[in-house]
Structures are given as C-alpha cells and as structure tokens.
Protein backbone atom coordinates (compact mmCIF):
# COMPACT_ATOMS: atom_id res chain seq x y z
CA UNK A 1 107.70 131.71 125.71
CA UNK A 2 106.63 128.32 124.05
CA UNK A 3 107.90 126.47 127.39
CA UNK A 4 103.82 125.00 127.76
CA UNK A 5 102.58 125.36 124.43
CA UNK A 6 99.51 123.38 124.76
CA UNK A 7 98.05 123.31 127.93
CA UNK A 8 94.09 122.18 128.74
CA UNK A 9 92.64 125.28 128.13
CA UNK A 10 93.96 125.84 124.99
CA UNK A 11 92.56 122.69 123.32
CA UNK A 12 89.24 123.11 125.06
CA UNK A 13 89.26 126.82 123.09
CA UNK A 14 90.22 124.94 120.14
CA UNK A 15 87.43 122.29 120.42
CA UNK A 16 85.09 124.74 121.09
CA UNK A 17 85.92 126.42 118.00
CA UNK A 18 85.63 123.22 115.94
CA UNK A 19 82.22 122.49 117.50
CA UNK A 20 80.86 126.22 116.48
CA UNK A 21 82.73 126.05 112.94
CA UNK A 22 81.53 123.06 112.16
CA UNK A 23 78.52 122.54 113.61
CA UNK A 24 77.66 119.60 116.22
CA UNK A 25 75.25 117.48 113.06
CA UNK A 26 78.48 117.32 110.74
CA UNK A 27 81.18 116.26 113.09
CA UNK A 28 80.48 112.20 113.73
CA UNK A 29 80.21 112.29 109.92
CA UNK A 30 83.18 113.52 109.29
CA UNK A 31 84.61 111.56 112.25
CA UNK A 32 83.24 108.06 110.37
CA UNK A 33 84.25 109.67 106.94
CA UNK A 34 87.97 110.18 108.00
CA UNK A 35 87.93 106.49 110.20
CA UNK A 36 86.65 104.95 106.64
CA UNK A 37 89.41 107.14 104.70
CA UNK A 38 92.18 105.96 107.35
CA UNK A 39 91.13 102.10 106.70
CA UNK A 40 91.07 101.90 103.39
CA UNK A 41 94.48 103.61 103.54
CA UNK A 42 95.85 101.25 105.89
CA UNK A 43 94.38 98.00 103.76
CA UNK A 44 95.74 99.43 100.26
CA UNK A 45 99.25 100.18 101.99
CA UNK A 46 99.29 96.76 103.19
CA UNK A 47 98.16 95.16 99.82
CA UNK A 48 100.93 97.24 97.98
CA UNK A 49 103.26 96.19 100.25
CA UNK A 50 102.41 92.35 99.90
CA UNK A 51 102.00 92.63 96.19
CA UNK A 52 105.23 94.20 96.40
CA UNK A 53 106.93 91.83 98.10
CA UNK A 54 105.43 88.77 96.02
CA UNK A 55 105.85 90.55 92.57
CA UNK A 56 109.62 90.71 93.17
CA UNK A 57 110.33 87.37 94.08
CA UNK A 58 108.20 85.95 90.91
CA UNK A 59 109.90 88.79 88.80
CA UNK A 60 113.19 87.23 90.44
CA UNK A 61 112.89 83.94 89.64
CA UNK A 62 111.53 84.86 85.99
CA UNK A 63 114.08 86.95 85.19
CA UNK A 64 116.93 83.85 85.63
CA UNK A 65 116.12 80.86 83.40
CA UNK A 66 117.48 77.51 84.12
CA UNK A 67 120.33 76.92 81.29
CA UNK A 68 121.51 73.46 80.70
CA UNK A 69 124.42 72.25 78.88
CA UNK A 70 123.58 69.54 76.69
CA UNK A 71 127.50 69.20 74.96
CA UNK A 72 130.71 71.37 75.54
CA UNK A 73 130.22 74.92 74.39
CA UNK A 74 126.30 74.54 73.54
CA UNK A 75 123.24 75.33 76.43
CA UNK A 76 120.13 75.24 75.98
CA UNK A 77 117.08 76.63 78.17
CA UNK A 78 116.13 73.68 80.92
CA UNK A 79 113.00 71.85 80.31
CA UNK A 80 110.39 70.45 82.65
CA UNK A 81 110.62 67.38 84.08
CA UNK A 82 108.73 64.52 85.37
CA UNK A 83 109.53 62.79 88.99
CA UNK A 84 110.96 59.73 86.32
CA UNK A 85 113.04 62.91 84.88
CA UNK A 86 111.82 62.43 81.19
CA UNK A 87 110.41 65.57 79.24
CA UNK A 88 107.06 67.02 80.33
CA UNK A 89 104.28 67.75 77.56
C-alpha cells in the first residue's frame, strides 16, 4: 500500500495547499524567518558546545591544586613562581 508513498504529484498537491493556506505575500517571510531561526540555532549550539568544552578543562585544572611538601608529613598549597623560581608577589 505505502510501497511509493510520496511520489511528484503528491508534493505538488501539498505545495499547492501551502501556497493557498498561506498565502503567496507570507511565505518568503516565513521562509527568511525560519533561515534566521535555523542560524541562530546553529551559532548558539556551537557556542555551547565550545563553552562547554573550555569550561571543563578550566573547571579541571581548578578543581586539582598543586600541593607541595615542604617537610615529611606537612604540604602545603604550591605557590607561584618566577623563571629564577623565588616567590611571586
């Protein structure tokens, strides 16, 4: 029964009923309206995906502090350095 579901005909019906629905004034706008819609979908899925990315490295390396231990049995949190490798302030 379905072995051609959508042959030629049947979306030319379909566009013609579109085109009547619709009206032929208010279909490029809604043709630029769902282009604009589809790009700012596609740049906010690419920015959450980046930010994504970037936010879990930086929440990586935040979450592990450099410990240092000064003496047996006692560590303190790593400081800065200069290239000489004396405290930075």
């Amino acid at each position: 029964m379905l072995r051609n579901g959508l042959e030629p005909w049947h979306l030319l019906i379909v566009a013609i009923m579109i085109i009547l629905l619709f009206g032929s004034k208010k279909l490029p706008e809604a043709a630029r309206g769902l282009g604009k819609s589809m790009r700012i979908l596609k740049s906010e899925a690419k920015a959450m995906k980046e930010d994504g990315t970037a936010h879990s490295s930086a929440a990586a390396a935040e979450s592990a502090p450099h410990v240092v231990q000064s003496a047996p049995g006692e560590t303190t949190a790593a400081q800065p350095t200069t290239a000489e490798g004396n405290p930075a302030h």
